[in-house]
Every structure is written in structure tokens, then in C-alpha cells.
Protein backbone atom coordinates (compact mmCIF):
# COMPACT_ATOMS: atom_id res chain seq x y z
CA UNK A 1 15.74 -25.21 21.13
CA UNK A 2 16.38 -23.34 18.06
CA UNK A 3 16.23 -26.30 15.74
CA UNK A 4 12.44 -26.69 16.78
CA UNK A 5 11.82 -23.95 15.55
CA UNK A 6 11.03 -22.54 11.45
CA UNK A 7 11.32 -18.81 10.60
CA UNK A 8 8.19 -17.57 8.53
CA UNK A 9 6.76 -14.24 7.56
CA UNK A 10 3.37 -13.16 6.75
CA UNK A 11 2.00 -10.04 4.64
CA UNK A 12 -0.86 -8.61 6.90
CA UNK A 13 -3.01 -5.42 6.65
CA UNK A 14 -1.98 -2.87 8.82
CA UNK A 15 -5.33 -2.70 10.50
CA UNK A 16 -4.73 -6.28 11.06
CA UNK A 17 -2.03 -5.69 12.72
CA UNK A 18 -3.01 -3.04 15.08
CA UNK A 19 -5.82 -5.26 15.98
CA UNK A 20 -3.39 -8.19 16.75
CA UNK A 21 -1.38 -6.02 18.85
CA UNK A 22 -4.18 -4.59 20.97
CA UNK A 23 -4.85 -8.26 21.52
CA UNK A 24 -1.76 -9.32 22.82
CA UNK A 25 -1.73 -6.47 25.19
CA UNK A 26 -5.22 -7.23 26.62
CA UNK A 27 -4.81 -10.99 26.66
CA UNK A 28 -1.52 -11.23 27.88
CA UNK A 29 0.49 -13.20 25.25
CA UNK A 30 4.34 -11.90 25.73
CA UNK A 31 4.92 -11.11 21.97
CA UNK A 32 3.28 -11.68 18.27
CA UNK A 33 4.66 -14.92 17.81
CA UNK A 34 3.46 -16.47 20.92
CA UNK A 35 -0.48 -14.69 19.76
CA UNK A 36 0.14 -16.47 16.13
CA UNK A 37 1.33 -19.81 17.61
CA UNK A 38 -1.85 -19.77 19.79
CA UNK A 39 -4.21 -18.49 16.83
CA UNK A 40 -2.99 -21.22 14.87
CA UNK A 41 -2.42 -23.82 17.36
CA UNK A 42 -6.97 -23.80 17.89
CA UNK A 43 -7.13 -23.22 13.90
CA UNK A 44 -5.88 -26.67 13.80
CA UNK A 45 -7.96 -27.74 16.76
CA UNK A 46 -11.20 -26.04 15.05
CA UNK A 47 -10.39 -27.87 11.71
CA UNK A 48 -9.68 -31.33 13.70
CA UNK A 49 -12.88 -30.97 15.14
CA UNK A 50 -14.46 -30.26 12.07
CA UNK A 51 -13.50 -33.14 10.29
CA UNK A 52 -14.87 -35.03 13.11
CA UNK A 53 -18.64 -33.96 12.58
CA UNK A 54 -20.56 -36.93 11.22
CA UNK A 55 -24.09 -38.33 11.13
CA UNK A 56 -27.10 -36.74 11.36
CA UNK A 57 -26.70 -33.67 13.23
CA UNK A 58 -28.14 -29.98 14.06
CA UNK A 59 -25.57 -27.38 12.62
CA UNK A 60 -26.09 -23.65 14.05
CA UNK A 61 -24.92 -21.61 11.11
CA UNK A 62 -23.54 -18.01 12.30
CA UNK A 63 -22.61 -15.77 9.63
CA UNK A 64 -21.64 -12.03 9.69
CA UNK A 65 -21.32 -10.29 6.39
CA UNK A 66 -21.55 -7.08 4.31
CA UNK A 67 -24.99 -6.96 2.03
CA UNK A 68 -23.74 -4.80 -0.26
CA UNK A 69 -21.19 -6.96 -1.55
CA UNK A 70 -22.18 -7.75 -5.34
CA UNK A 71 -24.10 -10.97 -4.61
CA UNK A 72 -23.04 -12.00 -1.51
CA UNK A 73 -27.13 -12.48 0.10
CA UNK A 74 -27.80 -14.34 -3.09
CA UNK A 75 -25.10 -16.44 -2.75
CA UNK A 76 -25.26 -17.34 1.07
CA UNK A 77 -29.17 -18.58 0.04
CA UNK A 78 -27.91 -20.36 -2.43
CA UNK A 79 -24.81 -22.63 -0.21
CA UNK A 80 -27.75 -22.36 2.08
CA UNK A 81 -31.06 -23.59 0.60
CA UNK A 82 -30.08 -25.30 -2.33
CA UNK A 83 -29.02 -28.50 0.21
CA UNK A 84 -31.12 -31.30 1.52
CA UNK A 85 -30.93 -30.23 4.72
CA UNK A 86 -33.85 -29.43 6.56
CA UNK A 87 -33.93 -25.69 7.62
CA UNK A 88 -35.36 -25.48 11.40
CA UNK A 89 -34.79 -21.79 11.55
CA UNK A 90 -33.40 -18.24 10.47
CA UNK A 91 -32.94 -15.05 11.96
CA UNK A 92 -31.35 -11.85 10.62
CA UNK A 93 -30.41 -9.04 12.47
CA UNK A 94 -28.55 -5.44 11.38
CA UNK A 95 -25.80 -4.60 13.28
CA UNK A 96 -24.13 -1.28 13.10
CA UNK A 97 -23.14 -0.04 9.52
CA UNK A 98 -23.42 -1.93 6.73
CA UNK A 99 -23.32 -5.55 7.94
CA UNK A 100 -25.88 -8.20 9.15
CA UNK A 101 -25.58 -11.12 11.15
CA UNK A 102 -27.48 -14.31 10.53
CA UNK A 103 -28.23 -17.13 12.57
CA UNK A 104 -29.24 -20.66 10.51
CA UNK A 105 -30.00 -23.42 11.74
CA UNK A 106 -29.73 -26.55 10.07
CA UNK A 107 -30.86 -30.34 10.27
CA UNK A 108 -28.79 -32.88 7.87
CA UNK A 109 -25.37 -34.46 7.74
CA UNK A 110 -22.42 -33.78 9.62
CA UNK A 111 -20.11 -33.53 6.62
CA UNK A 112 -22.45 -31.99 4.18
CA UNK A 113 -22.95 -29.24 7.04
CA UNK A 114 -19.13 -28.88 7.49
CA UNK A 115 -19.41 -28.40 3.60
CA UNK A 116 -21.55 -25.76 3.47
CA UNK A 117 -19.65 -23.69 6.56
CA UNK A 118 -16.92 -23.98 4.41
CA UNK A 119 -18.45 -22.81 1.51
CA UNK A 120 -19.66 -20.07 3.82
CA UNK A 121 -16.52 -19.08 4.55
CA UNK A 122 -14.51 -18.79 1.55
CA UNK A 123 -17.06 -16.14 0.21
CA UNK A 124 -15.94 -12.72 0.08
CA UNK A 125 -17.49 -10.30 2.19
CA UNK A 126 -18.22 -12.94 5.09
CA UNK A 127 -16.33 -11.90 7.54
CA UNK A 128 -17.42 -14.04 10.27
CA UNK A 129 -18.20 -17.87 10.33
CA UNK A 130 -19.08 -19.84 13.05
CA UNK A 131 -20.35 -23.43 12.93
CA UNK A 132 -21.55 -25.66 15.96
CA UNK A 133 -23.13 -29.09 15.28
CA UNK A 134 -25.03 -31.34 18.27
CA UNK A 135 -26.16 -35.02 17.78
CA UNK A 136 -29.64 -35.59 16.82
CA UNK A 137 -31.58 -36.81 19.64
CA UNK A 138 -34.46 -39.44 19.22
């Protein structure tokens, strides 16, 4: 059984941590490697999925991030708006301290969509990104 397996390590904040561990008790995962091996097991599902998305679709765009990062609202209507695709709505609400949450959505290609979440993403001071794409129907 041991030759399945590889040894890693990972470097994670200690709030991080404490967070993982409070998860593992609540959810009922019998130690941090069995958490991690799930965590990544739908990270790889999630990304599967994503490269899956294509066609004309509707993309629901939600996004959770910290406004007073230098740039960050400029930026998101930037990867946002500066796209072909059409823009069917927007919301923004404050949430508690300093963060907001916005809810996009989207009409235009699957990829290009996927693009953009990814784009999303990678931006400091997002620290939640959530994509979900449905078929256009005629």
C-alpha cells in the first residue's frame, strides 16, 4: 500500500490551518491528509468540469473580495466588461467588514467565460470565486 502512496509537504498560514482542522473535526475526515486528498480530489473534478464548458452559455459569476485592495474593483470591471459577453445582470452587496460580494451574470462563450473566472481568480484580494455555466436555451 505504501508504494501508492508520495510524501509531500505544504507551507500553510497558521490561520489556515486552524481553519482546516476545525473542518476535519466537524466534517468527519479521520486526519489532515484524508481532508487534503478530498480538497484536492474535487479541485481536479472542478477544473475537469471546467474545461468542459463550451458553447454559448449563461455563466453566474460569484466573487467575494476586499475593496480596498489597490485596484482590485477596477480591475474586476475590467476582466469583467471589457469582454464580448453580454452582461444580463449585477448585484453587489456589503458583507461584514471590509469585503463585498458580487453576483454577475454573464451571456457568451463557454471558454471565454471559464477565462474570465480564471482571471477572476488569480487576482489578489479575491478571495472567493465561484463560476456556474447553463446551456443557452432557444
Amino acid at each position: 500500500m505504501t508504494d501508492d502512496l508520495a510524501r509531500i509537504g505544504i507551507t500553510l498560514p497558521n490561520d489556515l490551518l486552524a481553519q482546516l482542522d476545525e473542518s476535519i473535526f466537524n466534517n468527519g475526515h479521520s486526519s489532515r491528509s484524508d481532508a487534503i486528498r478530498d480538497a484536492l480530489r474535487r479541485y481536479i473534478q472542478h477544473h475537469e468540469w471546467m474545461n468542459d464548458v463550451k458553447g454559448e452559455r449563461v455563466g453566474i459569476f460569484e466573487i467575494v473580495y476586499n475593496p480596498v485592495k489597490k485596484g482590485l474593483p477596477a480591475t474586476i470591471e475590467n476582466i469583467l466588461f471589457m469582454s464580448d459577453e453580454i452582461l444580463l445582470s449585477s448585484m453587489r452587496v456589503h458583507l461584514n467588514g471590509d469585503y463585498y460580494m458580487r453576483i454577475i451574470v454573464l451571456r457568451g462563450d463557454g471558454e471565454h467565460l471559464v477565462d474570465l473566472a480564471a482571471k477572476l481568480t488569480a487576482q489578489k484580494g479575491v478571495l472567493h470565486m465561484k463560476l456556474t455555466t447553463m446551456n443557452v436555451f432557444e
